[in-house]
C-alpha atoms as a PDB file:
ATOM      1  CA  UNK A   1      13.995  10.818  25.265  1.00  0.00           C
ATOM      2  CA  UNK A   2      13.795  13.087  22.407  1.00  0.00           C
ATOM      3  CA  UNK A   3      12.404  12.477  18.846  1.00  0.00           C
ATOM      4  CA  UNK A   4      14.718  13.205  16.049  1.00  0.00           C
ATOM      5  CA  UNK A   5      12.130  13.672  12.980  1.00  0.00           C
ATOM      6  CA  UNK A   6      13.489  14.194   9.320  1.00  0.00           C
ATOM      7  CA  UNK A   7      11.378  14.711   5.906  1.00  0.00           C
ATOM      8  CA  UNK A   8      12.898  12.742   3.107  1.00  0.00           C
ATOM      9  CA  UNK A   9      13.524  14.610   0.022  1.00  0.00           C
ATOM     10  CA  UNK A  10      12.718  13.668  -3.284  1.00  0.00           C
ATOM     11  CA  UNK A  11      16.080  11.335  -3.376  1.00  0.00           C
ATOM     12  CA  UNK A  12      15.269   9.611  -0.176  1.00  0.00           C
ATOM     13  CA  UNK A  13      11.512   9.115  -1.730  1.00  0.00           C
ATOM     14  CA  UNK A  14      13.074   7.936  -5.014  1.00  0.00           C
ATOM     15  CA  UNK A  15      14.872   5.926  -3.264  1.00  0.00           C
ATOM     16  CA  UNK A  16      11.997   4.185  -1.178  1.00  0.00           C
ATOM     17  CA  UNK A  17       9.358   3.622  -3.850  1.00  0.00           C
ATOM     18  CA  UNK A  18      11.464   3.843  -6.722  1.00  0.00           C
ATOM     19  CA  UNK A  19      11.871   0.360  -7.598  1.00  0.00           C
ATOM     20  CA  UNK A  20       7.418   0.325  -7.127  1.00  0.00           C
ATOM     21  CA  UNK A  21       7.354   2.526 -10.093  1.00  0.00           C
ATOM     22  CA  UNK A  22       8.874  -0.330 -12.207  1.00  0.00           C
ATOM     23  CA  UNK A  23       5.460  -1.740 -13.851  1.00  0.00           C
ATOM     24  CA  UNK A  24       5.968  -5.706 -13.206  1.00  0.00           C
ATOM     25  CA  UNK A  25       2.966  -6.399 -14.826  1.00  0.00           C
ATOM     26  CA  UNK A  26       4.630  -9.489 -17.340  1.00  0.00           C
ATOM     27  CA  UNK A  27       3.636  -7.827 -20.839  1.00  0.00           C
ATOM     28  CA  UNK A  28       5.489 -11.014 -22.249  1.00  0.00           C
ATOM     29  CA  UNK A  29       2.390 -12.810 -21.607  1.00  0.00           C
ATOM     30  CA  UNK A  30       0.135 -10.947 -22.821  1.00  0.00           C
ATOM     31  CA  UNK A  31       2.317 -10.916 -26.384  1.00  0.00           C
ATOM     32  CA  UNK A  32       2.370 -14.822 -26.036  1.00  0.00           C
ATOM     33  CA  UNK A  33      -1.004 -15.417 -25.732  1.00  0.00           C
ATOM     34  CA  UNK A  34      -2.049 -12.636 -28.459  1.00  0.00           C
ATOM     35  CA  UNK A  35       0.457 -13.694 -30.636  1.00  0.00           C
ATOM     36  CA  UNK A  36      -0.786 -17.682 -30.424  1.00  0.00           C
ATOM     37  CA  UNK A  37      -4.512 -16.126 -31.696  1.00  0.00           C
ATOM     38  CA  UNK A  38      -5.945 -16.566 -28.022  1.00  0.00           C
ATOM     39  CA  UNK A  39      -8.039 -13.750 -26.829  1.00  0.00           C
ATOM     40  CA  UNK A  40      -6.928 -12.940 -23.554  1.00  0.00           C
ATOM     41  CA  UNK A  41     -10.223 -11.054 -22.804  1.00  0.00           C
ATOM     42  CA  UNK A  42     -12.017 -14.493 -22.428  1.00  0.00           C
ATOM     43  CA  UNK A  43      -9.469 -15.538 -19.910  1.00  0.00           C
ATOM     44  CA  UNK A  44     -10.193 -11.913 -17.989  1.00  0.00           C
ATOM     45  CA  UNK A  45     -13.702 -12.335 -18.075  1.00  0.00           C
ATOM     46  CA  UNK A  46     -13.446 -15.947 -16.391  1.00  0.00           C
ATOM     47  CA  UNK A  47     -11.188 -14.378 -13.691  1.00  0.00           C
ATOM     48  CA  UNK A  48     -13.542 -11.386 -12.906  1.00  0.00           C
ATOM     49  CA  UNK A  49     -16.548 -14.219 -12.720  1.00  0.00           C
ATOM     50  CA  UNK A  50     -13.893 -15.987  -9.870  1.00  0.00           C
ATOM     51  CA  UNK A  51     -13.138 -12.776  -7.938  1.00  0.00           C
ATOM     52  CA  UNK A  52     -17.109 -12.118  -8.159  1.00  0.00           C
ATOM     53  CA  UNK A  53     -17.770 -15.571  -6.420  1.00  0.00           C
ATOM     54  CA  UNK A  54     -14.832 -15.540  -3.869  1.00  0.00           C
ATOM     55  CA  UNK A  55     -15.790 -11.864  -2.894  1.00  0.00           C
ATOM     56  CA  UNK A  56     -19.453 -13.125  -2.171  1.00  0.00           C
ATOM     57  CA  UNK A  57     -17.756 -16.225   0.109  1.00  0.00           C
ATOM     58  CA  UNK A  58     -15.298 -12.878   1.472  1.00  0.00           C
ATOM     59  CA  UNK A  59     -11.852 -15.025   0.573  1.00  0.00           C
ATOM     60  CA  UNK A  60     -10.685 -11.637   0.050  1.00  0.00           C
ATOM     61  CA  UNK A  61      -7.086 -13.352  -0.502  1.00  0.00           C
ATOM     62  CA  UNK A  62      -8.342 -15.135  -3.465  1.00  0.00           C
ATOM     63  CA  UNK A  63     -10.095 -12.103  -4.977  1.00  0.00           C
ATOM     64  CA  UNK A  64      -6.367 -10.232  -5.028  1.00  0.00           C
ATOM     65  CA  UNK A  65      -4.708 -13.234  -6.267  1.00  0.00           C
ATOM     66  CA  UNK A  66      -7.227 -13.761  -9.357  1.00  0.00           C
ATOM     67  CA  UNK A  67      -6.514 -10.008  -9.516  1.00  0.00           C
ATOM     68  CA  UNK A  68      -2.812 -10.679  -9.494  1.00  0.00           C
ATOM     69  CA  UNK A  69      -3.712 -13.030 -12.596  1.00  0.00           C
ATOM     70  CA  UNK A  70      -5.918 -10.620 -14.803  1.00  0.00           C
ATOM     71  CA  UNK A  71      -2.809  -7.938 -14.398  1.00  0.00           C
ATOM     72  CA  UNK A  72      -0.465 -10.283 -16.242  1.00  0.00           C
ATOM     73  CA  UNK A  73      -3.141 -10.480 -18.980  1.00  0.00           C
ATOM     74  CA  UNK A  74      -3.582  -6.346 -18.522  1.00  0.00           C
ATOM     75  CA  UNK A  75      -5.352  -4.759 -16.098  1.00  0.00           C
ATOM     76  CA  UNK A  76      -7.329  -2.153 -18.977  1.00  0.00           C
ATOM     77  CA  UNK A  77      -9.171  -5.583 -20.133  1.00  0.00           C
ATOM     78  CA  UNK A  78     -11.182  -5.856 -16.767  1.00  0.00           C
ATOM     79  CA  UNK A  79     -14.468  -3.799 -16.043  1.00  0.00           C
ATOM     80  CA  UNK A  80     -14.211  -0.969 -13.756  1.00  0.00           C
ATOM     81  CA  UNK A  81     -15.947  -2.632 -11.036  1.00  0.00           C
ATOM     82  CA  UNK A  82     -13.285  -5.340 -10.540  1.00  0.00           C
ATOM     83  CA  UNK A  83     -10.416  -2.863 -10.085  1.00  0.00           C
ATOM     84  CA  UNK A  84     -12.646  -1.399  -7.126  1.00  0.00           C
ATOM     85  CA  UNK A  85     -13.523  -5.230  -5.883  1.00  0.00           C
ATOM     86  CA  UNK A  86      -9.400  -5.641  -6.168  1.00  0.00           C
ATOM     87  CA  UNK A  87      -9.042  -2.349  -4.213  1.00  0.00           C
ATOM     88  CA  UNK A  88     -11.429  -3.628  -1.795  1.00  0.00           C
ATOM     89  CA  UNK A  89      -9.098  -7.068  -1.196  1.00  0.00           C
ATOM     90  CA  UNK A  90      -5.807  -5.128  -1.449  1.00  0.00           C
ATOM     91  CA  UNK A  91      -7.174  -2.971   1.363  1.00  0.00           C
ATOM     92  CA  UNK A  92      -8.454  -5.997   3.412  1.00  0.00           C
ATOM     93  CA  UNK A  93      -5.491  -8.588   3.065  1.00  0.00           C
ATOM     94  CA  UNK A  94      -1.904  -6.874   2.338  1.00  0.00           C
ATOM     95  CA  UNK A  95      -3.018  -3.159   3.417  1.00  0.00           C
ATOM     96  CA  UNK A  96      -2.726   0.455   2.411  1.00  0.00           C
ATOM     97  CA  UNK A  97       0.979   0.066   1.482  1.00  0.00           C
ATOM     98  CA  UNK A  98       1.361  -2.789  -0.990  1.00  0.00           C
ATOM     99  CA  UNK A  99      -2.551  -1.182  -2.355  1.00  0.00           C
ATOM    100  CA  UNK A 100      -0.681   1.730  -3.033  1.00  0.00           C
ATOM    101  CA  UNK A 101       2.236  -0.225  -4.661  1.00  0.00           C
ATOM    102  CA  UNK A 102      -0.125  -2.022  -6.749  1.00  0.00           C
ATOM    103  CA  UNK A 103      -1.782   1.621  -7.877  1.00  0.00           C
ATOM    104  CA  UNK A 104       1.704   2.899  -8.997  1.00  0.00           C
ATOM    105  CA  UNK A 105       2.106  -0.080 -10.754  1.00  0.00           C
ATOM    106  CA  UNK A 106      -1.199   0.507 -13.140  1.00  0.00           C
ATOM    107  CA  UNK A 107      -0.609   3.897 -13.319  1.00  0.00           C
ATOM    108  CA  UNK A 108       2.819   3.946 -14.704  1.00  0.00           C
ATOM    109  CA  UNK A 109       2.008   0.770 -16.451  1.00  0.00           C
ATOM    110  CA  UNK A 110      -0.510   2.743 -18.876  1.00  0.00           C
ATOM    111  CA  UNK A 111      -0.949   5.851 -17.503  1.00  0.00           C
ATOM    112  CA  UNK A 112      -4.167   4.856 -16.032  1.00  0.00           C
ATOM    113  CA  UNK A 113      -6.449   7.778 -14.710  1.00  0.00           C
ATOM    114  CA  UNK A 114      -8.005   5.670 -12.480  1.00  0.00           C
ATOM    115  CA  UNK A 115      -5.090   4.783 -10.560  1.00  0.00           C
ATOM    116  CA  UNK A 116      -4.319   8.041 -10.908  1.00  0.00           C
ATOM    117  CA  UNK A 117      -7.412   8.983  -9.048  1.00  0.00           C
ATOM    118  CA  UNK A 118      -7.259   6.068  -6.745  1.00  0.00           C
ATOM    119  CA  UNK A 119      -3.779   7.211  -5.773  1.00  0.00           C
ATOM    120  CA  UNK A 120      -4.708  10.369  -4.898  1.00  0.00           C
ATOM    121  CA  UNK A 121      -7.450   9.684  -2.415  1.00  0.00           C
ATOM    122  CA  UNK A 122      -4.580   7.567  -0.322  1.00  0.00           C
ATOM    123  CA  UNK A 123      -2.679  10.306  -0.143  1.00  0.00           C
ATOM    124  CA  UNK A 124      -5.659  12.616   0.922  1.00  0.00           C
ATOM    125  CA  UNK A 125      -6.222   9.965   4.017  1.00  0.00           C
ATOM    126  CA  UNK A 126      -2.426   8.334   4.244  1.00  0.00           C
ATOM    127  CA  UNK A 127       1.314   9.449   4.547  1.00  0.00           C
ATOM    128  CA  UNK A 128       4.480   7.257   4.276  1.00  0.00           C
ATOM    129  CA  UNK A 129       6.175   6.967   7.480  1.00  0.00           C
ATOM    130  CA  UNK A 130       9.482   5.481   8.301  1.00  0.00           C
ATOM    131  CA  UNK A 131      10.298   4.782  11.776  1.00  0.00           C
ATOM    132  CA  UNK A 132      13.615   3.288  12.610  1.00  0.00           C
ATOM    133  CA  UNK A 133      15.775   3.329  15.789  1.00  0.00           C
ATOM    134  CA  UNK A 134      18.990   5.937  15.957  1.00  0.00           C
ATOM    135  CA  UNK A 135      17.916   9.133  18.048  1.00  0.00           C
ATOM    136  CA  UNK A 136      18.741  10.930  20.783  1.00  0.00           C
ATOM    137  CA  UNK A 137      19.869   7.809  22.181  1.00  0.00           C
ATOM    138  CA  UNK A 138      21.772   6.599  19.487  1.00  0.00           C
ATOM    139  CA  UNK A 139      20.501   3.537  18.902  1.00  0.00           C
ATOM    140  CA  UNK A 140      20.665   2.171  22.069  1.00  0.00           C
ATOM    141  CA  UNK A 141      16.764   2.187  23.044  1.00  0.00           C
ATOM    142  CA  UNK A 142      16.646  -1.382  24.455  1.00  0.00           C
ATOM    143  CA  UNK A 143      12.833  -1.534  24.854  1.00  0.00           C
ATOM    144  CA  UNK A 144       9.855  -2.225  22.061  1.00  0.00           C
ATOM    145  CA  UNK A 145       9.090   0.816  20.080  1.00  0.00           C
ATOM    146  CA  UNK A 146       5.183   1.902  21.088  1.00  0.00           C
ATOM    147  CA  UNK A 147       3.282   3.927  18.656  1.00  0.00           C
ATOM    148  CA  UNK A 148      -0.205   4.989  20.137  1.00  0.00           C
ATOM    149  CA  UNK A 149      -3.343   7.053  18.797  1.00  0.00           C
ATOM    150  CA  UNK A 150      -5.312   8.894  21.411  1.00  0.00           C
ATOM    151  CA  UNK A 151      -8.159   8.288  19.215  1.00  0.00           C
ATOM    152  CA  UNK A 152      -8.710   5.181  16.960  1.00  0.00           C
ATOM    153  CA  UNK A 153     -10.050   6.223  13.644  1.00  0.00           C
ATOM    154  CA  UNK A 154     -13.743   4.870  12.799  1.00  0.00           C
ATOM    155  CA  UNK A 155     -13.171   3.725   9.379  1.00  0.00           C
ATOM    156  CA  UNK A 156     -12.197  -0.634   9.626  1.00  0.00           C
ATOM    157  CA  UNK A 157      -9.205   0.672   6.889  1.00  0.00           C
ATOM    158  CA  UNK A 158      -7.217   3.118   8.765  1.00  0.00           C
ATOM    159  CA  UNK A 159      -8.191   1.574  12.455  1.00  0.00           C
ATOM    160  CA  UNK A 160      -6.461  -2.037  10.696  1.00  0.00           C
ATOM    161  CA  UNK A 161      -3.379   0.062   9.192  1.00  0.00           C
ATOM    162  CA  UNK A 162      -2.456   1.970  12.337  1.00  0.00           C
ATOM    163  CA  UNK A 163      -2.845  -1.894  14.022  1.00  0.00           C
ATOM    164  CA  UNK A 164      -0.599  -3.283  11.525  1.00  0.00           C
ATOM    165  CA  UNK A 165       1.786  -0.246  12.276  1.00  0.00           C
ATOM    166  CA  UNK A 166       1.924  -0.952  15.713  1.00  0.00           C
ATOM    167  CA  UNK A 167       2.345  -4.780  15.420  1.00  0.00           C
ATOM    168  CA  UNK A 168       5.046  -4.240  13.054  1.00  0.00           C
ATOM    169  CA  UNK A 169       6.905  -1.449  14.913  1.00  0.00           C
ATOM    170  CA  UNK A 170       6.927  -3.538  18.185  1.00  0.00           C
ATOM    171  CA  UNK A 171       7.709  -6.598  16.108  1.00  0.00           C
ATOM    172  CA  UNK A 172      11.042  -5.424  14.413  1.00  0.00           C
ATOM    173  CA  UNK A 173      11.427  -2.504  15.821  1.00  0.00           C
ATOM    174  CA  UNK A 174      11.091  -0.818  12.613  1.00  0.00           C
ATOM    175  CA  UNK A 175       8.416   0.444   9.982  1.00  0.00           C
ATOM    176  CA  UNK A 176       7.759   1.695   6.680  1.00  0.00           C
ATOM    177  CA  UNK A 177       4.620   2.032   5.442  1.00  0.00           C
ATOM    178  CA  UNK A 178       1.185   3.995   5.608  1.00  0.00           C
ATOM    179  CA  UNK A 179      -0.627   5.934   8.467  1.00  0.00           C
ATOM    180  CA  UNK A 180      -3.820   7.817   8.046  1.00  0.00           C
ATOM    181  CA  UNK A 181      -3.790  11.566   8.810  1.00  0.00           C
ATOM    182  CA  UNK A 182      -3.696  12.509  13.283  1.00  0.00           C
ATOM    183  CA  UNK A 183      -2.010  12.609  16.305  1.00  0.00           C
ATOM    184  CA  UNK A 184       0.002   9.716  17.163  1.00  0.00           C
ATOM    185  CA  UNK A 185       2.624   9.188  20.430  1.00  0.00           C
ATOM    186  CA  UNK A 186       6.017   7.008  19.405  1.00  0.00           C
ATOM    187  CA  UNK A 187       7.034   5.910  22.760  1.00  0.00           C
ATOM    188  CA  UNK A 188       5.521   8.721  24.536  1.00  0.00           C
ATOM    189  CA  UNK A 189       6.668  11.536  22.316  1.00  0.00           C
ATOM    190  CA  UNK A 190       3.879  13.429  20.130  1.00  0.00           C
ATOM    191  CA  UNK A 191       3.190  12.674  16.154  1.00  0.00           C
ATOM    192  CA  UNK A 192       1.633  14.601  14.083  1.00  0.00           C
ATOM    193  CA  UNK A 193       1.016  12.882  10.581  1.00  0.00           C
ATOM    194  CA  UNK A 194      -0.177  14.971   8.118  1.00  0.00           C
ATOM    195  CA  UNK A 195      -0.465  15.223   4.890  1.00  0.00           C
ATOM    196  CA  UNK A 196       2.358  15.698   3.094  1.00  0.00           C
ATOM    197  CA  UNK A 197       4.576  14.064  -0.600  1.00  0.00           C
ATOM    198  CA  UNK A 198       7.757  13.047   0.849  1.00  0.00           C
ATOM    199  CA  UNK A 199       8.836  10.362   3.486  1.00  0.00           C
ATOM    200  CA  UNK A 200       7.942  10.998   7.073  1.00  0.00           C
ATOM    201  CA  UNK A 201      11.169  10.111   8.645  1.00  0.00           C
ATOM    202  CA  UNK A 202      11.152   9.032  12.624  1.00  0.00           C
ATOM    203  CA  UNK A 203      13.809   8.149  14.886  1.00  0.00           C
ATOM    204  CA  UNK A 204      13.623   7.114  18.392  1.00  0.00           C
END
């Protein structure tokens, strides 16, 4: 078997995480609720006290979603010590990927430096990979996909996102998402993720 390995240009990338660029933080509410005389700061300051308490119990799920809820209000109203408690969740529960999606989405949002900086230390550990069948063998690769590290990184982050790689690949065959920086195998054949802007594109 032989790997057929493409970089995505900058239409393919547009193309992958354009519609992540689209801030969906709903600015509507924030109008209403300024607009009624409410100060939405009170509400953000309740939700930061939540995530505080459910980060203590670890519901790491609840911190993101109270997260979730202080974005519609806008994000630049919480402290900077709850956007690194949300990173912390994001990381824990939905993964590098949708972490990253959430970082474009404050960045473009307001231009946030932060994000901005946040952003850029994913992409000093992380590159977007797409793996998909349609190789050599034209598709026809009957077995499940196996993506292997000789060496499992240290850090509980990129050891659970290579995991989550591997569960999804075998699981649908397919994946598109994060992997931190090394030397992987995709069924047998060597990887070598580095770092790099565009799409890593993989076919077996």
């Amino acid at each position: 078997m032989q790997l057929q390995r493409t970089v995505g240009n900058a239409a393919t990338h547009e193309a992958l995480q354009g519609p992540l660029l689209t801030p969906v933080g709903p600015a509507s509410e924030r109008k209403l609720m300024r607009a009624s005389g409410e100060d939405p700061s009170k509400e953000v300051n309740r939700l930061q006290d939540e995530m505080l308490k459910l980060s203590k119990k670890g519901a790491w799920t609840g911190v993101a979603r109270k997260y979730r809820d202080i974005e519609a209000l806008g994000w630049e109203l919480a402290k900077p010590d709850y956007h690194a408690l949300a990173a912390q969740a994001e990381m824990r529960t939905v993964g590098v990927t949708e972490h990253y999606e959430s970082l474009l989405r404050r960045g473009v949002d307001a231009g946030s430096q932060q994000a901005e900086a946040e952003l850029n230390l994913l992409r000093d550990n992380y590159r977007r990979v797409a793996i998909s069948p349609g190789g050599f063998l034209g598709g026809l690769f009957k077995g499940k996909p196996t993506l292997e590290r000789a060496q499992m990184p240290f850090g509980p982050d990129h050891r659970r996102t290579v995991e989550l790689a591997q569960t999804t690949l075998e699981d649908s065959k397919r994946f598109d998402g994060f992997l931190p920086f090394g030397e992987y195998t995709l069924n047998g054949e060597p990887v070598d993720v580095t770092a790099g802007q565009d799409v890593l594109k993989l076919k077996y």
